[in-house]
PDB file of N, CA and C in Angstrom:
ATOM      1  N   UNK A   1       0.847  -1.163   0.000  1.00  0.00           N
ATOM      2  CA  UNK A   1       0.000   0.000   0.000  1.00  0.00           C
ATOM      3  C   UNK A   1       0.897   1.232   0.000  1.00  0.00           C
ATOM      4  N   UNK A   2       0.520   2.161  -0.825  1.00  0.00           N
ATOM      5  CA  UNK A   2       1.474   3.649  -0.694  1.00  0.00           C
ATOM      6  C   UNK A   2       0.616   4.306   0.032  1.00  0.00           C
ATOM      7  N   UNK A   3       1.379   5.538   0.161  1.00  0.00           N
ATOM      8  CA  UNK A   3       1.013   6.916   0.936  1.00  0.00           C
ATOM      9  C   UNK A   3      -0.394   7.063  -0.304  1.00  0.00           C
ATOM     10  N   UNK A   4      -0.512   7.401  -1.217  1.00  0.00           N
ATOM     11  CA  UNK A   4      -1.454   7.572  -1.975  1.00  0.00           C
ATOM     12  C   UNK A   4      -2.438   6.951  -1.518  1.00  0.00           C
ATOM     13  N   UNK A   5      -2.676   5.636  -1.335  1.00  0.00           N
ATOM     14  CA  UNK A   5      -3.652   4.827  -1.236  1.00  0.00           C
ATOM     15  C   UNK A   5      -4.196   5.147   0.397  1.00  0.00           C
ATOM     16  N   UNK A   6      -3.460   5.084   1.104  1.00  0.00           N
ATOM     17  CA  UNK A   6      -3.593   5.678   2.454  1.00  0.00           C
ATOM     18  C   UNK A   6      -4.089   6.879   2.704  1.00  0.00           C
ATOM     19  N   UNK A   7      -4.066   7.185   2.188  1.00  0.00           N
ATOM     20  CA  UNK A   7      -4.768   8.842   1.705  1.00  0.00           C
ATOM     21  C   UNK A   7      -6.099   8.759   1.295  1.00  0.00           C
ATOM     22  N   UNK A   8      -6.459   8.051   0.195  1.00  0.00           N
ATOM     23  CA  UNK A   8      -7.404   8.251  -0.625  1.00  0.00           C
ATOM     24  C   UNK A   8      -8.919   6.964   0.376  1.00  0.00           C
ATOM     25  N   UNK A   9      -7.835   6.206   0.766  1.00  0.00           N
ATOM     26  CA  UNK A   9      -8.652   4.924   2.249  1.00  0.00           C
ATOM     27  C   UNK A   9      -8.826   5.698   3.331  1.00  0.00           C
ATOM     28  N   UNK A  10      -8.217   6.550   3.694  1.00  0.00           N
ATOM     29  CA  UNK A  10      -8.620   7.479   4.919  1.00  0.00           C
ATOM     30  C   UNK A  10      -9.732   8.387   4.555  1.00  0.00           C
ATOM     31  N   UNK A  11      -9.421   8.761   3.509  1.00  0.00           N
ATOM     32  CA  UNK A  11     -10.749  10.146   2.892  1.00  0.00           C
ATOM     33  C   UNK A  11     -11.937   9.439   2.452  1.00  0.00           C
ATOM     34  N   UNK A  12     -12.238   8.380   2.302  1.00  0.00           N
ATOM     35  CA  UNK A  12     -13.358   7.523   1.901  1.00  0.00           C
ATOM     36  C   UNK A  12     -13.822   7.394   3.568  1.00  0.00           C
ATOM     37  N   UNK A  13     -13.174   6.885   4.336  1.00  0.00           N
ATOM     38  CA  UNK A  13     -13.862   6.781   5.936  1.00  0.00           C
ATOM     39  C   UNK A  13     -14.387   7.778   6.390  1.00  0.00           C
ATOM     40  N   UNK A  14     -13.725   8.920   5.990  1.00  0.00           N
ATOM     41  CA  UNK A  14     -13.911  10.214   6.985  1.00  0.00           C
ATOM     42  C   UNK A  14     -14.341  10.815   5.777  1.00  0.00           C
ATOM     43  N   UNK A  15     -14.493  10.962   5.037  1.00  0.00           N
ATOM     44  CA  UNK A  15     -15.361  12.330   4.553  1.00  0.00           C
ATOM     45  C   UNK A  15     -14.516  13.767   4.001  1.00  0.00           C
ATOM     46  N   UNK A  16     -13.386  13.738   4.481  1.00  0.00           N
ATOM     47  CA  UNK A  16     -12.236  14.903   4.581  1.00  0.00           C
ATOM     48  C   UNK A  16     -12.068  14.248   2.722  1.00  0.00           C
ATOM     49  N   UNK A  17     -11.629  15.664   2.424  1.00  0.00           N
ATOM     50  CA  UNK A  17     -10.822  15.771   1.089  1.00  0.00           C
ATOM     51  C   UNK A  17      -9.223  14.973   1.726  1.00  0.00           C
ATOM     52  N   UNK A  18      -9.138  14.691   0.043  1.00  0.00           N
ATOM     53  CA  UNK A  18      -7.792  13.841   0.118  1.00  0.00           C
ATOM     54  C   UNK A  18      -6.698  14.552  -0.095  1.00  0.00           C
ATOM     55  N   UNK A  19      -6.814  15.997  -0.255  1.00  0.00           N
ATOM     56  CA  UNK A  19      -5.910  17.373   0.020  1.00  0.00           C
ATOM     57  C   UNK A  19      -5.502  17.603   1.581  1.00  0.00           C
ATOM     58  N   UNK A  20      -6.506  17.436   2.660  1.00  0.00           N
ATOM     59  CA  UNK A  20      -6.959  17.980   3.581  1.00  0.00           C
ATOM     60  C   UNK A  20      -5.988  15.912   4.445  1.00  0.00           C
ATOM     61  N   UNK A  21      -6.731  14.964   3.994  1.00  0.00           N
ATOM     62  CA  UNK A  21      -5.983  13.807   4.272  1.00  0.00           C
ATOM     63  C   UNK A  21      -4.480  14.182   4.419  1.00  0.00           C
ATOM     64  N   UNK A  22      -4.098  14.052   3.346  1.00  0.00           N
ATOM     65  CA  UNK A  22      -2.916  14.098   2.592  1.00  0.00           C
ATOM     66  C   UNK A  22      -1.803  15.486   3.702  1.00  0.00           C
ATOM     67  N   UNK A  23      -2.527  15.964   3.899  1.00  0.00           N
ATOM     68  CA  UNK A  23      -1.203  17.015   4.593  1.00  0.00           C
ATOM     69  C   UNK A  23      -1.081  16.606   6.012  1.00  0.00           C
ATOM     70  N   UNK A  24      -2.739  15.981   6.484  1.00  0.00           N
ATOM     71  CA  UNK A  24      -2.476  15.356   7.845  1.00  0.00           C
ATOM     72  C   UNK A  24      -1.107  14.521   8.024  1.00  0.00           C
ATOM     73  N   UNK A  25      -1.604  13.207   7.083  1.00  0.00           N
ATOM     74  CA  UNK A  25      -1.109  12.141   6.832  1.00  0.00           C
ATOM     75  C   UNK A  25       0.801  11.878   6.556  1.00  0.00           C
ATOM     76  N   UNK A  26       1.436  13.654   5.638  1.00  0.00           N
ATOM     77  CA  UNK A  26       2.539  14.083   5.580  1.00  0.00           C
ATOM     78  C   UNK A  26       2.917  14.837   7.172  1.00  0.00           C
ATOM     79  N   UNK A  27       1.867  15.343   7.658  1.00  0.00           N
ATOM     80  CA  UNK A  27       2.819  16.000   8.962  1.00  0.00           C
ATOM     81  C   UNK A  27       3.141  14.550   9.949  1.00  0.00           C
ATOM     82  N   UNK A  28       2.198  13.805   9.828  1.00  0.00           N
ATOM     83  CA  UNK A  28       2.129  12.818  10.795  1.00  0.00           C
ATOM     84  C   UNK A  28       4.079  12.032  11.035  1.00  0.00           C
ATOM     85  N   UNK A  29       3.955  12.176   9.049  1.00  0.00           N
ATOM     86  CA  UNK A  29       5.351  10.861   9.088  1.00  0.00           C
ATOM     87  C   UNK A  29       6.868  12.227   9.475  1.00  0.00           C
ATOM     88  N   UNK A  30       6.394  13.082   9.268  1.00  0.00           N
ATOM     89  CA  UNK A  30       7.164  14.592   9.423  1.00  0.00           C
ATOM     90  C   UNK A  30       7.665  14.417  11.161  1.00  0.00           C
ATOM     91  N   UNK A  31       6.566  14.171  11.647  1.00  0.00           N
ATOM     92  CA  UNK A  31       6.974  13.991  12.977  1.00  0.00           C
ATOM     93  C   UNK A  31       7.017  12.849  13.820  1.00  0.00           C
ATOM     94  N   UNK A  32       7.119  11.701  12.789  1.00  0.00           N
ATOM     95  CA  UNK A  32       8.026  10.508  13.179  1.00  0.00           C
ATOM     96  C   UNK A  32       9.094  11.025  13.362  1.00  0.00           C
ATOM     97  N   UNK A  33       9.711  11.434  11.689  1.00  0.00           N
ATOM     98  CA  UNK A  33      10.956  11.198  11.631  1.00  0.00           C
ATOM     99  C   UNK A  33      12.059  12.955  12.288  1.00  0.00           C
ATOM    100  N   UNK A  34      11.072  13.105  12.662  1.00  0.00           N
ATOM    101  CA  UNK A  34      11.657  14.546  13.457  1.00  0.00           C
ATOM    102  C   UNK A  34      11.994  14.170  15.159  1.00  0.00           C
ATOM    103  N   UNK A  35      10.876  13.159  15.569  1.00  0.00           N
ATOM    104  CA  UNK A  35      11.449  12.780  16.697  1.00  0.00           C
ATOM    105  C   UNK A  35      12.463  11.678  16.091  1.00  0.00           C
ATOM    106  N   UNK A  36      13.159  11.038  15.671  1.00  0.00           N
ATOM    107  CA  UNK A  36      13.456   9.684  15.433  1.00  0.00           C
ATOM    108  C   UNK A  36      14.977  10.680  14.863  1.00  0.00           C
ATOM    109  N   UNK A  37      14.855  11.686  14.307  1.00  0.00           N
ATOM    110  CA  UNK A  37      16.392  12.820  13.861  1.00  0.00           C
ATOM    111  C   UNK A  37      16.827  12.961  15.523  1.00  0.00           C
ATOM    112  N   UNK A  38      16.186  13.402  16.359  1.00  0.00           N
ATOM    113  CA  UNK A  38      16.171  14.014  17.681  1.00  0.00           C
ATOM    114  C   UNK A  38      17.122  12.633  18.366  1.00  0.00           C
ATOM    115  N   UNK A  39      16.704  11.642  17.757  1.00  0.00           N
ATOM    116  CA  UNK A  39      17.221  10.587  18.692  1.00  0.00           C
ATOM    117  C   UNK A  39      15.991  10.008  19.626  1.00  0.00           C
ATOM    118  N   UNK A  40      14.959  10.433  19.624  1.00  0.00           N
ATOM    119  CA  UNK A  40      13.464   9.797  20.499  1.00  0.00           C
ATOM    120  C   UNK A  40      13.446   8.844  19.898  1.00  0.00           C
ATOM    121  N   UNK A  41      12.595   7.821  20.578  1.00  0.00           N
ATOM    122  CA  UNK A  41      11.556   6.513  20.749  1.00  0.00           C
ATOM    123  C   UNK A  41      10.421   7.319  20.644  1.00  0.00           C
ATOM    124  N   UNK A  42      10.195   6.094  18.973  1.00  0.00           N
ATOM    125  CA  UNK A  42       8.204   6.708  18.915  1.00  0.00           C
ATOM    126  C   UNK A  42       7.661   5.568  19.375  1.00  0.00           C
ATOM    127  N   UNK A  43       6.638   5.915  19.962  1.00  0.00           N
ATOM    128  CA  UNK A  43       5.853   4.576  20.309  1.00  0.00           C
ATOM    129  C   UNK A  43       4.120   5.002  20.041  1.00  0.00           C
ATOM    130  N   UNK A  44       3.955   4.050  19.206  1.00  0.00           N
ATOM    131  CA  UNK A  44       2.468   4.442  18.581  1.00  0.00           C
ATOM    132  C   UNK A  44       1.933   2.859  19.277  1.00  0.00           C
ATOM    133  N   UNK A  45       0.770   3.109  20.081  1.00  0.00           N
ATOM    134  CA  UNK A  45       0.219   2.023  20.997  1.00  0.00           C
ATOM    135  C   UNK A  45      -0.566   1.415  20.473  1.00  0.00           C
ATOM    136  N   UNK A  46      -0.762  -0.065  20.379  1.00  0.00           N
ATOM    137  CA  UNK A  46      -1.317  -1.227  19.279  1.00  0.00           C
ATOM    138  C   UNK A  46      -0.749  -0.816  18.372  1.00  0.00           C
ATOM    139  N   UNK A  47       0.386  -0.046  17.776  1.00  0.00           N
ATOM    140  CA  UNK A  47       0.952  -0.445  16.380  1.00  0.00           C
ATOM    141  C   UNK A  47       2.427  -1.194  16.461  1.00  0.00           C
ATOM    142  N   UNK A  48       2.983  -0.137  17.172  1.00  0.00           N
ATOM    143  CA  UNK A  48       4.714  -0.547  17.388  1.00  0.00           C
ATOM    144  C   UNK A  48       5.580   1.026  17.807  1.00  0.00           C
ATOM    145  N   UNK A  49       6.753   0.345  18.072  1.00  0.00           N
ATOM    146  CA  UNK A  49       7.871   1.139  18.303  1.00  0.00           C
ATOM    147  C   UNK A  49       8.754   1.121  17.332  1.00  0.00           C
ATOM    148  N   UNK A  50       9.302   2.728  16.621  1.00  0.00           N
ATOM    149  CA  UNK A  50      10.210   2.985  16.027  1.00  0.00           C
ATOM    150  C   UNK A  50      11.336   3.544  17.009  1.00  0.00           C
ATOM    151  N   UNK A  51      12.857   3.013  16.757  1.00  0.00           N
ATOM    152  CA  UNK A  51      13.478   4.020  17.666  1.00  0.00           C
ATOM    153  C   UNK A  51      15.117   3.828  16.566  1.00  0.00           C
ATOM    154  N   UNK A  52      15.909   4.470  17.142  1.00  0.00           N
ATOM    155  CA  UNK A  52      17.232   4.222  16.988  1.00  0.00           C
ATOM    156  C   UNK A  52      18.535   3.830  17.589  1.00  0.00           C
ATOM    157  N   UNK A  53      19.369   2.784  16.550  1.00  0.00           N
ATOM    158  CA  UNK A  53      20.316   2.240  17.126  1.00  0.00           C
ATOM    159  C   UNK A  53      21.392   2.566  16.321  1.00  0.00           C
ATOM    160  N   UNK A  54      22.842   1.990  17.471  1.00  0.00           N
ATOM    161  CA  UNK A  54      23.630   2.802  16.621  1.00  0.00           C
ATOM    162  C   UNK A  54      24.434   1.306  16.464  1.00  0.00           C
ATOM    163  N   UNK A  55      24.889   0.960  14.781  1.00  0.00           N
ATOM    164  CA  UNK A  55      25.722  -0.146  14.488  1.00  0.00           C
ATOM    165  C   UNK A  55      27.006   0.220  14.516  1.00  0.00           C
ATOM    166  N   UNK A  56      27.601  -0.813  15.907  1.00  0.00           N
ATOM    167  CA  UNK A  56      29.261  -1.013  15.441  1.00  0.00           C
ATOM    168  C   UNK A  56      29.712  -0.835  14.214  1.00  0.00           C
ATOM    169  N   UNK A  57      31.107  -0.204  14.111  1.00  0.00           N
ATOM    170  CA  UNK A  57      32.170  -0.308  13.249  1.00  0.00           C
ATOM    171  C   UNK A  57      32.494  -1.597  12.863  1.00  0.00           C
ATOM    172  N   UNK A  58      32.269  -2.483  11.452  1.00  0.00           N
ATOM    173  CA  UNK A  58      32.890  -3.758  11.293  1.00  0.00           C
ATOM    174  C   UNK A  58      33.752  -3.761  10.062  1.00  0.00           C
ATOM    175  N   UNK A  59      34.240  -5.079   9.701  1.00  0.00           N
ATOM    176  CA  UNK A  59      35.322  -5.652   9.014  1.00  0.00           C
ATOM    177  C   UNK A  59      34.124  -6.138   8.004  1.00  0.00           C
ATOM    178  N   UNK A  60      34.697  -5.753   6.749  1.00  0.00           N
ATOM    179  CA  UNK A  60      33.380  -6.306   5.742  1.00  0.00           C
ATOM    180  C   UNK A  60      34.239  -7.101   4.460  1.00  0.00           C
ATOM    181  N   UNK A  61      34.146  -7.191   3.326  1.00  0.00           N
ATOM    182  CA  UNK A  61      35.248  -8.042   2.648  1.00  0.00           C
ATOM    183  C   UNK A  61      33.861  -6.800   0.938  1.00  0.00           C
ATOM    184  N   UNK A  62      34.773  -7.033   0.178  1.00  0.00           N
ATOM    185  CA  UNK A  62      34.114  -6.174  -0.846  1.00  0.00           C
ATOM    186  C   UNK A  62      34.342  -7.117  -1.846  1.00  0.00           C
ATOM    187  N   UNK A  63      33.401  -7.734  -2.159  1.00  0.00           N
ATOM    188  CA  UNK A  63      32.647  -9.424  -3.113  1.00  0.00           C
ATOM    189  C   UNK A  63      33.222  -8.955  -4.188  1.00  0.00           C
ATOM    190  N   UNK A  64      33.518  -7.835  -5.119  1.00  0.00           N
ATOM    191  CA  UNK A  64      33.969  -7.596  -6.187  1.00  0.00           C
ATOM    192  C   UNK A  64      35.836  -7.965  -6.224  1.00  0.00           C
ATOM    193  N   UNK A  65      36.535  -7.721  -5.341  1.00  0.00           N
ATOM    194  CA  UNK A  65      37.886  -7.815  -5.638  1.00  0.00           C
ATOM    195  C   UNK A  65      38.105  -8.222  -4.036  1.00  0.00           C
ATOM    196  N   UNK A  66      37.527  -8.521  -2.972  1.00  0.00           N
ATOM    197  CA  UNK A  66      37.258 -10.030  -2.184  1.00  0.00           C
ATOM    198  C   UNK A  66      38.860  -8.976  -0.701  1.00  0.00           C
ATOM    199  N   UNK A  67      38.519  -7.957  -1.255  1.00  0.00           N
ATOM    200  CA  UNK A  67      39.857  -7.487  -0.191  1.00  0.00           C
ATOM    201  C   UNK A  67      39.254  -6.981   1.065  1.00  0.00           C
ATOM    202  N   UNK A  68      39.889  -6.817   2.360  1.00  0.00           N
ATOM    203  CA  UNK A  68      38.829  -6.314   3.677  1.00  0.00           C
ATOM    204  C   UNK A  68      38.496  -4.793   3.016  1.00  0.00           C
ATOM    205  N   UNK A  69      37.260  -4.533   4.394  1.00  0.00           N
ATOM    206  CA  UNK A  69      37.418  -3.067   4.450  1.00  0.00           C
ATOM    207  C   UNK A  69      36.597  -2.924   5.403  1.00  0.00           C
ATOM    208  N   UNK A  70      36.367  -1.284   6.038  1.00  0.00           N
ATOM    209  CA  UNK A  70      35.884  -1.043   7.389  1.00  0.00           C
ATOM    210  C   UNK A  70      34.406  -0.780   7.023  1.00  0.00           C
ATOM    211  N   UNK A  71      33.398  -1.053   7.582  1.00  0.00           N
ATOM    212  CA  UNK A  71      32.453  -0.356   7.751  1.00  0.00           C
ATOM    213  C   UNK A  71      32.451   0.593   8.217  1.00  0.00           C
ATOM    214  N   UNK A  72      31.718   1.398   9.041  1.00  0.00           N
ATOM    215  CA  UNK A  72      31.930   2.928   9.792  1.00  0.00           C
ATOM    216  C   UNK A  72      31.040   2.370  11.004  1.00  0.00           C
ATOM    217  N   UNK A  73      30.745   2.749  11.950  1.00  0.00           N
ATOM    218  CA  UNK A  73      29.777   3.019  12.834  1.00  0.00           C
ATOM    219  C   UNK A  73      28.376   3.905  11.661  1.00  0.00           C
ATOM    220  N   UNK A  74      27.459   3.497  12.413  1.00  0.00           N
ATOM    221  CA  UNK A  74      26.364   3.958  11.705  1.00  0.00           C
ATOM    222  C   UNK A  74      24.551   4.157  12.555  1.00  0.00           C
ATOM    223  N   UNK A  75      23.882   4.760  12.044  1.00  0.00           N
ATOM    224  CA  UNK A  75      22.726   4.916  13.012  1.00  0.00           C
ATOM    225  C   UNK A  75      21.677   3.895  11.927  1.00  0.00           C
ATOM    226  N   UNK A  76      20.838   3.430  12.532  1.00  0.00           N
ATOM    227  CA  UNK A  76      19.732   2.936  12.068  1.00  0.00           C
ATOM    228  C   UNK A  76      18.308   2.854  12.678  1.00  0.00           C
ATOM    229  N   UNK A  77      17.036   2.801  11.673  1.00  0.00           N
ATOM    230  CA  UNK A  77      16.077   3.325  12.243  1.00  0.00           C
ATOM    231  C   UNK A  77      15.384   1.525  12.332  1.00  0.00           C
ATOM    232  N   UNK A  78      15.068   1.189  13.605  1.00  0.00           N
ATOM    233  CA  UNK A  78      14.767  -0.093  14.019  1.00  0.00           C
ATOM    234  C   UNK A  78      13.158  -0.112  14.328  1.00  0.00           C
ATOM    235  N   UNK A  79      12.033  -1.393  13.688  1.00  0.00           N
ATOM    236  CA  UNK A  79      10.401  -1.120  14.441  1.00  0.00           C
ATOM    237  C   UNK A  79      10.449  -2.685  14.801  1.00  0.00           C
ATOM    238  N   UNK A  80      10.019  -2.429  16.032  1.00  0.00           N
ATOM    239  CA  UNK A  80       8.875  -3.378  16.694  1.00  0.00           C
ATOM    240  C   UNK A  80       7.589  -3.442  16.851  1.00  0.00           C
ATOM    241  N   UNK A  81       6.684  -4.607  15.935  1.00  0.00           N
ATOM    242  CA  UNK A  81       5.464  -3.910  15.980  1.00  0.00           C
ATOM    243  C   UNK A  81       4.596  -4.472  17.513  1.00  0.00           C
ATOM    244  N   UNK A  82       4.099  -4.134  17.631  1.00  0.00           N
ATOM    245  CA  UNK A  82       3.585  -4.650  19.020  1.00  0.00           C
ATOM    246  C   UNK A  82       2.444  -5.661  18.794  1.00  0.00           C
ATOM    247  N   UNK A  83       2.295  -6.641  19.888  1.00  0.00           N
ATOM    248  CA  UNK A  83       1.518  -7.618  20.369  1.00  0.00           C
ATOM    249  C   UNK A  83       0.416  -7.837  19.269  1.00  0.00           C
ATOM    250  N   UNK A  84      -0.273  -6.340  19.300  1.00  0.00           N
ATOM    251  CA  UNK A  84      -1.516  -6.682  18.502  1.00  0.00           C
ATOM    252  C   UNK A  84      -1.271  -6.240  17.468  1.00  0.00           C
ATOM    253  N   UNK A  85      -0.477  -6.160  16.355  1.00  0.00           N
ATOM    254  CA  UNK A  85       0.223  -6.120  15.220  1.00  0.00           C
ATOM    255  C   UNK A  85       0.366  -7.697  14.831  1.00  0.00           C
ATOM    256  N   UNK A  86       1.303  -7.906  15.773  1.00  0.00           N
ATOM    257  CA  UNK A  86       1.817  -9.570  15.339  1.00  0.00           C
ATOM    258  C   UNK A  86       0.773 -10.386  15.393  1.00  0.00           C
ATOM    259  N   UNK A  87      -0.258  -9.827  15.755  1.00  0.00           N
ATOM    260  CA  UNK A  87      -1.465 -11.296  16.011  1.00  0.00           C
ATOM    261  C   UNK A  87      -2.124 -11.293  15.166  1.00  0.00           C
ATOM    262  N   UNK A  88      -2.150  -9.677  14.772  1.00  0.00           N
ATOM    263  CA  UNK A  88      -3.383  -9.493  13.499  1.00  0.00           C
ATOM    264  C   UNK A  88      -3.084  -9.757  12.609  1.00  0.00           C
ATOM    265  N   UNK A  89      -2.160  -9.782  12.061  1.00  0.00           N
ATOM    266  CA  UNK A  89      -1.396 -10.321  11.181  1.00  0.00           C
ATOM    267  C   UNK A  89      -0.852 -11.938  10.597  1.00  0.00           C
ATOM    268  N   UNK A  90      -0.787 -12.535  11.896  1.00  0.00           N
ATOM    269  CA  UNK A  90      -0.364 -13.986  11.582  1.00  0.00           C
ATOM    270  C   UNK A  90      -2.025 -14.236  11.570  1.00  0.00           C
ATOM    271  N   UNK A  91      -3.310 -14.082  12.041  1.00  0.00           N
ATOM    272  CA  UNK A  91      -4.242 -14.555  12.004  1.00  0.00           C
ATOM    273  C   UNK A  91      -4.964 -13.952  10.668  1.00  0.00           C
ATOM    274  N   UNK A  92      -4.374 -12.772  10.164  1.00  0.00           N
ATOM    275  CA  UNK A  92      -4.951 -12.984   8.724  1.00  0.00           C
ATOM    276  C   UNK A  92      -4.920 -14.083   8.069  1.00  0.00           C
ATOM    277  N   UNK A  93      -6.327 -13.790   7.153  1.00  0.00           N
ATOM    278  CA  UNK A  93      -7.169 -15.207   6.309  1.00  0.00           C
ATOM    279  C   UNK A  93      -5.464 -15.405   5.487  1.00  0.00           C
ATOM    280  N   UNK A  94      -4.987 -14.675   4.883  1.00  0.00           N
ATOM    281  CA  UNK A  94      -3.901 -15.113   3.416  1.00  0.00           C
ATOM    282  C   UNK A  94      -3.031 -14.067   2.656  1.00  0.00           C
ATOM    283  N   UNK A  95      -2.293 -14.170   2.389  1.00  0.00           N
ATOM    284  CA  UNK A  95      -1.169 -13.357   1.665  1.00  0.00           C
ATOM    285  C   UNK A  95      -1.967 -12.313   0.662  1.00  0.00           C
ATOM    286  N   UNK A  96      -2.300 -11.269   0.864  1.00  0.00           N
ATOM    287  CA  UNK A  96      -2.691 -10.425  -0.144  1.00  0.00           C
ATOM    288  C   UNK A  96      -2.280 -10.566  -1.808  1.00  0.00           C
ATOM    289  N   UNK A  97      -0.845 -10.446  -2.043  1.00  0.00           N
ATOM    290  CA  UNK A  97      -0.255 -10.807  -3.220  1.00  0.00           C
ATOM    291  C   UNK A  97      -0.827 -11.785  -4.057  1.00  0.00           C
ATOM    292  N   UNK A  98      -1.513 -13.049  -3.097  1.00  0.00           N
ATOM    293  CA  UNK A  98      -2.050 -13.997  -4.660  1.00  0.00           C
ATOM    294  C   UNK A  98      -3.541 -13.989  -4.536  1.00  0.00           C
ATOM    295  N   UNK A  99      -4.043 -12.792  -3.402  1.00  0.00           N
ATOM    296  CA  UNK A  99      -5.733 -12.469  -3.466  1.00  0.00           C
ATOM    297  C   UNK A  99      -5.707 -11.981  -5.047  1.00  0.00           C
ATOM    298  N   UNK A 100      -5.072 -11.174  -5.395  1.00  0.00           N
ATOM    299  CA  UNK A 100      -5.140  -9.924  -6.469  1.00  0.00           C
ATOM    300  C   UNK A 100      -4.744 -11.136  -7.883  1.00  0.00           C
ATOM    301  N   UNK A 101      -3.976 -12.099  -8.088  1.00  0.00           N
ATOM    302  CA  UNK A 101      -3.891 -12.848  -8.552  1.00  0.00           C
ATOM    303  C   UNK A 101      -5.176 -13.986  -8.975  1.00  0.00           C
ATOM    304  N   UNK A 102      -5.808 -14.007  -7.601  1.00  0.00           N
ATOM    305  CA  UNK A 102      -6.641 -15.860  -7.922  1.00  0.00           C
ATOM    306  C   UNK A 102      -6.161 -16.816  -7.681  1.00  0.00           C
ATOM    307  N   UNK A 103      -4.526 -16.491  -7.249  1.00  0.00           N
ATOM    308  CA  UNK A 103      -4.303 -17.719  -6.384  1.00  0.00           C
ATOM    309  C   UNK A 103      -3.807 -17.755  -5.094  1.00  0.00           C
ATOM    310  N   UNK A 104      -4.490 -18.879  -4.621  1.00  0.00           N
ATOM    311  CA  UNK A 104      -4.028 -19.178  -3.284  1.00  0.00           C
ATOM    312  C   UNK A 104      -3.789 -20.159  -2.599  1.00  0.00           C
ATOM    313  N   UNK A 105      -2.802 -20.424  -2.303  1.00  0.00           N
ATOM    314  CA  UNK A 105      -1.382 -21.221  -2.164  1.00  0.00           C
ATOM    315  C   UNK A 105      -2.017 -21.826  -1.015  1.00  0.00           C
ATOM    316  N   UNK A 106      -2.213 -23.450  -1.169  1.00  0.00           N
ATOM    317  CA  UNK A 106      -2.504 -24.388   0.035  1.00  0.00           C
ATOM    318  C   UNK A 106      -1.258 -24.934   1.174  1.00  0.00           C
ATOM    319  N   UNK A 107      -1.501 -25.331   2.208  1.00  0.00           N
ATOM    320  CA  UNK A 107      -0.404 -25.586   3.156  1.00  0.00           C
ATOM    321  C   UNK A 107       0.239 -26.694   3.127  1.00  0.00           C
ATOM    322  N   UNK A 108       1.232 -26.852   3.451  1.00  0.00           N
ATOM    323  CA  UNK A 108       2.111 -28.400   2.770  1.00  0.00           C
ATOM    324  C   UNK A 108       1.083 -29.840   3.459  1.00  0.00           C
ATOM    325  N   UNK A 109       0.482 -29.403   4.479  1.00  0.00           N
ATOM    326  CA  UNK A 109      -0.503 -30.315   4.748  1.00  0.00           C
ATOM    327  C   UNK A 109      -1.293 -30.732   4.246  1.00  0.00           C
ATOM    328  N   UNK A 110      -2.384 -29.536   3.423  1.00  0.00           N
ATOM    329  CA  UNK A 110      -3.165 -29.548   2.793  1.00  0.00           C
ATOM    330  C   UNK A 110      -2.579 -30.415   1.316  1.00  0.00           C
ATOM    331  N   UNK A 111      -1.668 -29.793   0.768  1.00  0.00           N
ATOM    332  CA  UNK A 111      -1.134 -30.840  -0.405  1.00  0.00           C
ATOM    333  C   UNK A 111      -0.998 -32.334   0.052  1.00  0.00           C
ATOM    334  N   UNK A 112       0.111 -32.460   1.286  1.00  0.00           N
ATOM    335  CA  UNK A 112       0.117 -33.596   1.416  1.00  0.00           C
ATOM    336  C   UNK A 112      -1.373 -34.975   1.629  1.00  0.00           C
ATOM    337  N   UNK A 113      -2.347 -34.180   1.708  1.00  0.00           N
ATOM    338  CA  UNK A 113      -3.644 -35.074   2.126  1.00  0.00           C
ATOM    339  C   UNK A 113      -3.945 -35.322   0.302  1.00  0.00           C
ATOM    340  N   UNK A 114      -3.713 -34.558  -0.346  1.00  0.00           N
ATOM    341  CA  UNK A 114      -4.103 -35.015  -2.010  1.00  0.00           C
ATOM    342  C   UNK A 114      -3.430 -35.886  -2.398  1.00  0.00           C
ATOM    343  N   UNK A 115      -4.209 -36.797  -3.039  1.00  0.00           N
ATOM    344  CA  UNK A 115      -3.444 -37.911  -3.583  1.00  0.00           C
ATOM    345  C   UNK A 115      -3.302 -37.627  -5.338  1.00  0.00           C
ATOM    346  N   UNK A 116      -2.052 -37.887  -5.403  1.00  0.00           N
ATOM    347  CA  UNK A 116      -2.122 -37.806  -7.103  1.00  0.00           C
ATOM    348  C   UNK A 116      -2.622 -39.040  -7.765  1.00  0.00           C
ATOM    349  N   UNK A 117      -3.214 -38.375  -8.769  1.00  0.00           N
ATOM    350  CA  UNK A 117      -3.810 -39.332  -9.828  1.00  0.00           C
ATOM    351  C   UNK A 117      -2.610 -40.985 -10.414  1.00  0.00           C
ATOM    352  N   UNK A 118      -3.141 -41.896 -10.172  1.00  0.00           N
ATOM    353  CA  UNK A 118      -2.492 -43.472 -10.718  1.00  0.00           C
ATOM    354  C   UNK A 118      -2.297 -42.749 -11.813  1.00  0.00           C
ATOM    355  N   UNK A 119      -0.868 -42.981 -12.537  1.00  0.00           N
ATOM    356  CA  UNK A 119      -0.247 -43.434 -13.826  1.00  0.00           C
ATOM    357  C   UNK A 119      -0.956 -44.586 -14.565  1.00  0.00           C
ATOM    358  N   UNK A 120      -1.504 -45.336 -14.277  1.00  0.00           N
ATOM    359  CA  UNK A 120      -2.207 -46.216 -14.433  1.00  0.00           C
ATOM    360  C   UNK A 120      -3.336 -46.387 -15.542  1.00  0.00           C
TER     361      UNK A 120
END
């Protein structure tokens, strides 16, 4: 899903123009990543935590001509989604990707109970 679509799914619920969406929807991620520049922990409740970490300096090898080299120290932006994220999610019905398709992919169980047709 993009920002677009998120926009245009929010303004269908609510009634608001998707102009009026749309700038909400930009200040919102504006001030993620304004606390998250700052160095804060966002914590958005039933969704998850964004925060930042900082990666050691390492020894890396460069696959093209296979010689060492340093990484740097570096910051990165890390999410945990919370409890009721992970549930809602593993208890979804099925993979969106082969809804939009028509197909949908049975569980190795489910195959394994089919018997293939005798050569016969």
């Amino acid at each position: 899903m993009t920002k677009k679509e998120i926009v245009r799914h929010i303004s269908e619920e609510t009634g608001l123009t998707q102009a009026v969406v749309k700038e909400i929807v930009q200040k919102t991620f504006d001030a993620i990543l304004d606390s998250l520049a700052r160095g804060e922990r966002v914590e958005l409740r039933n969704f998850g935590v964004f925060e930042i970490r900082r990666r050691a300096a390492r020894k890396a090898r460069n696959l093209s001509t296979g010689e060492p080299i340093m990484v740097p120290e570096r910051s990165v932006v890390v999410f945990k989604p919370s409890k009721q994220m992970e549930s809602r999610v593993e208890t979804s019905d099925q993979d969106q990707r082969f809804t939009e398709s028509g197909f949908i992919p049975k569980t190795k169980s489910d195959l394994e109970k089919e018997s293939l047709p005798d050569d016969n």
